[in-house]
Protein backbone atom coordinates (compact mmCIF):
# COMPACT_ATOMS: atom_id res chain seq x y z
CA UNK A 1 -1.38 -22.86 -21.30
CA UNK A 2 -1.46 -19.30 -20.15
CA UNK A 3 -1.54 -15.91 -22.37
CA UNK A 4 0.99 -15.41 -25.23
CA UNK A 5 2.01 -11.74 -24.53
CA UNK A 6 3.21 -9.36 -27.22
CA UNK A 7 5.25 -6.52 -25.77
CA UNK A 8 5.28 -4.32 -28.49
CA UNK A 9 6.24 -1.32 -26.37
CA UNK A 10 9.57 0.16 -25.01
CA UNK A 11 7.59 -0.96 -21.24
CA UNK A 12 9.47 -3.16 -19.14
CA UNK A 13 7.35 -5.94 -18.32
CA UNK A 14 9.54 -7.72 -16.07
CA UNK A 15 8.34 -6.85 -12.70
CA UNK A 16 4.60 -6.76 -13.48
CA UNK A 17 4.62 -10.43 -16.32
CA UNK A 18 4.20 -12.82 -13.22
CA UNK A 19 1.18 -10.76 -11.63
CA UNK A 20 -0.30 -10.46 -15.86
CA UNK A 21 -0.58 -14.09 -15.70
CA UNK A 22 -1.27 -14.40 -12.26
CA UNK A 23 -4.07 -11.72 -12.96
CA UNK A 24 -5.55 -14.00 -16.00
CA UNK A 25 -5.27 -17.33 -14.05
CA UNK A 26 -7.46 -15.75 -11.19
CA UNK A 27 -9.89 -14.34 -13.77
CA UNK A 28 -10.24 -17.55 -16.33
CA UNK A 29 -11.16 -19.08 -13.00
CA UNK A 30 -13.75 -16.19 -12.19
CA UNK A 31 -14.93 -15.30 -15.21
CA UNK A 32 -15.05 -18.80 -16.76
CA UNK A 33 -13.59 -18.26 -19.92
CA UNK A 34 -12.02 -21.54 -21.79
CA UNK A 35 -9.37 -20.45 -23.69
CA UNK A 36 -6.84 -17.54 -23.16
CA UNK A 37 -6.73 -14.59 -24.98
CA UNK A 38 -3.25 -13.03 -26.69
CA UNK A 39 -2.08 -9.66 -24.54
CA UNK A 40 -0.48 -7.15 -26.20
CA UNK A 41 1.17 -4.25 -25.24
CA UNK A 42 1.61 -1.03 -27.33
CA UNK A 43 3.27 2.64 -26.86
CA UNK A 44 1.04 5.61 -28.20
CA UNK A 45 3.06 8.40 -27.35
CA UNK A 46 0.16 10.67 -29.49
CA UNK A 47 -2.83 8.77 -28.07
CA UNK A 48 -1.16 9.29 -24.16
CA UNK A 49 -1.22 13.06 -24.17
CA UNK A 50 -5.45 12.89 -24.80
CA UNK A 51 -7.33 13.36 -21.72
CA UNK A 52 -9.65 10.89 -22.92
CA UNK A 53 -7.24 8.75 -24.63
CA UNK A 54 -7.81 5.07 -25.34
CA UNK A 55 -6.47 2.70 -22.61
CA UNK A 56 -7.64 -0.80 -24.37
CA UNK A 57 -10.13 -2.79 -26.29
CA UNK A 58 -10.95 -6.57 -27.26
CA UNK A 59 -10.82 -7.87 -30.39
CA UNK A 60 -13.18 -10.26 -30.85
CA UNK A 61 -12.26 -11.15 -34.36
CA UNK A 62 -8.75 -12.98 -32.96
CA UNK A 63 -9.12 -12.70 -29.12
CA UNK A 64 -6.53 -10.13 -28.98
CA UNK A 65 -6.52 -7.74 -26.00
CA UNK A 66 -4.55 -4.53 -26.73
CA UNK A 67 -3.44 -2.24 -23.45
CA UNK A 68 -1.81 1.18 -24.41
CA UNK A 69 1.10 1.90 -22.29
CA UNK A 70 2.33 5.23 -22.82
CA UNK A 71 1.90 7.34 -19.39
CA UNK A 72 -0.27 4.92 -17.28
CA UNK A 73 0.65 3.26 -14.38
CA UNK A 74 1.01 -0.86 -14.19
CA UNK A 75 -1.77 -1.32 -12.03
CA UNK A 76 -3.81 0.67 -14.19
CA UNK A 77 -3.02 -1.44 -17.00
CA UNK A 78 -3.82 -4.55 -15.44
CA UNK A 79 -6.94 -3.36 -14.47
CA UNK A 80 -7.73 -2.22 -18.04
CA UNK A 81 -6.81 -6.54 -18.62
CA UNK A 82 -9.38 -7.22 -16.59
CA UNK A 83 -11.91 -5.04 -18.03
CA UNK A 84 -11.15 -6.59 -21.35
CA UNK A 85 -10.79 -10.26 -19.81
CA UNK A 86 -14.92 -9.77 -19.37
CA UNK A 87 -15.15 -8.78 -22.94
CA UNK A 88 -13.37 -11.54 -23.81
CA UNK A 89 -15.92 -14.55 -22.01
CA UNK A 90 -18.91 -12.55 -23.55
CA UNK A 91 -17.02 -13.14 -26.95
CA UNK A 92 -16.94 -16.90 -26.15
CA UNK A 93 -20.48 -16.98 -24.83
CA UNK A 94 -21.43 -15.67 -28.24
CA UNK A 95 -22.30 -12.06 -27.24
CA UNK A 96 -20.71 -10.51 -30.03
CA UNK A 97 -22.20 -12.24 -32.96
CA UNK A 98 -24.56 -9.83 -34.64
CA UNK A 99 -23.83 -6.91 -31.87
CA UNK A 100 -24.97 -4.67 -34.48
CA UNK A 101 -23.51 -0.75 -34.60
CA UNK A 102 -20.08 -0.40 -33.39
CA UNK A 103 -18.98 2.90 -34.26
CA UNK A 104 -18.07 6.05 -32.49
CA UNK A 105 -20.47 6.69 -29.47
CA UNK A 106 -21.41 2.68 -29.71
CA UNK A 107 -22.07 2.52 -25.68
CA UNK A 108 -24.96 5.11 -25.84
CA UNK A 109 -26.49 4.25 -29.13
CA UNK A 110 -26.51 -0.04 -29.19
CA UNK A 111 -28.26 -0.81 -26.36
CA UNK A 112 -26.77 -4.81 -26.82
CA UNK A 113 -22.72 -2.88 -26.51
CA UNK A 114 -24.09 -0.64 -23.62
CA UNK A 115 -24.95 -3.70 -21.91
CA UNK A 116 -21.85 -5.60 -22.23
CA UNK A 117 -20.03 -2.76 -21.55
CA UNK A 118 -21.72 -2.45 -18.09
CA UNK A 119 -20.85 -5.70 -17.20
CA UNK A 120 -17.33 -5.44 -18.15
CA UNK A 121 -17.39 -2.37 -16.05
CA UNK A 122 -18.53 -4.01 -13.12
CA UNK A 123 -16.91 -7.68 -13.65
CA UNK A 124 -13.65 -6.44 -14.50
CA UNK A 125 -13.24 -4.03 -11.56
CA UNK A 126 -14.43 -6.29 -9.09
CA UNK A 127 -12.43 -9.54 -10.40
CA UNK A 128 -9.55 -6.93 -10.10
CA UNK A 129 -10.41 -5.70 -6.84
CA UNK A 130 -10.59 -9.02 -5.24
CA UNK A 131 -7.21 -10.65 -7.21
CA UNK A 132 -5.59 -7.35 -5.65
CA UNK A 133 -6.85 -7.67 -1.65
CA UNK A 134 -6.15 -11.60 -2.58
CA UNK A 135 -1.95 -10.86 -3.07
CA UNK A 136 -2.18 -8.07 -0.77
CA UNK A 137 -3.30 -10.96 1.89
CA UNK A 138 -0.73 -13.18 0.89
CA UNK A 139 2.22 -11.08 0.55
CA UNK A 140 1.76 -7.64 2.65
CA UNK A 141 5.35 -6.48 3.17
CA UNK A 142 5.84 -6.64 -0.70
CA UNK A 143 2.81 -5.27 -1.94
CA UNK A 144 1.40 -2.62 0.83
CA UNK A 145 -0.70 -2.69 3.10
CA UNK A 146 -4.08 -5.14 2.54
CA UNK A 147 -7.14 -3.49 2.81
């Protein structure tokens, strides 16, 4: 069974759906989560014109991962997925239970979110980095040059 996804945004998903789940199969495999998460996709036409803007976040309450569309390139939103695929195999493991504060500025003052934030950081990026060369291998006419 592979991620419902909830396109909740005026984004065409059509040419980038079969790399989403391609994306999740590679990292449930990688990352070693069990089940799969819900995707959704929202436009934030307000939230898109801030610099520093949100791009995504993990709910761990329902395993909902929400990517904001407005502006961003696809690749950059499937590398925000990954990011928040991480997030959402430390909410299996447990990680989440009792994380403590959660607020603004969480990453610098709970040193338990700093930490899985780090790892999401680095996990995410390179599951996504490797899934990338990995198509680009396989297909190099229709996706650029590999690497």
């Amino acid at each position: 069974m592979a991620s419902k996804i909830y396109n909740e945004s005026t984004l065409n998903l059509e040419e980038v759906e079969e790399l989403l789940h391609n994306l999740v199969d590679f990292a449930k495999k990688r990352l070693g989560f069990s089940d799969y998460p819900a995707i959704r996709f929202l436009d934030d036409e307000e939230n898109s014109r801030k610099v520093l803007g949100k791009t995504a976040n993990y709910n761990p309450g329902n395993s909902v991962i929400s990517i904001y569309t407005s502006g961003r390139h696809p690749k950059d939103m499937l590398r925000s997925v990954s990011h928040e695929l991480v997030h959402h195999k430390q909410n299996e493991d447990g990680r989440f239970s009792n994380a403590g504060f959660t607020g603004s500025g969480y990453a610098q003052k709970n040193s338990d979110l700093r930490e899985l934030e780090r790892e999401a950081y680095e996990k995410g990026n390179m599951c996504f980095r490797d899934w990338e060369d990995g198509i680009k291998q396989q297909n190099p006419t229709i996706y650029n040059e590999w690497r």
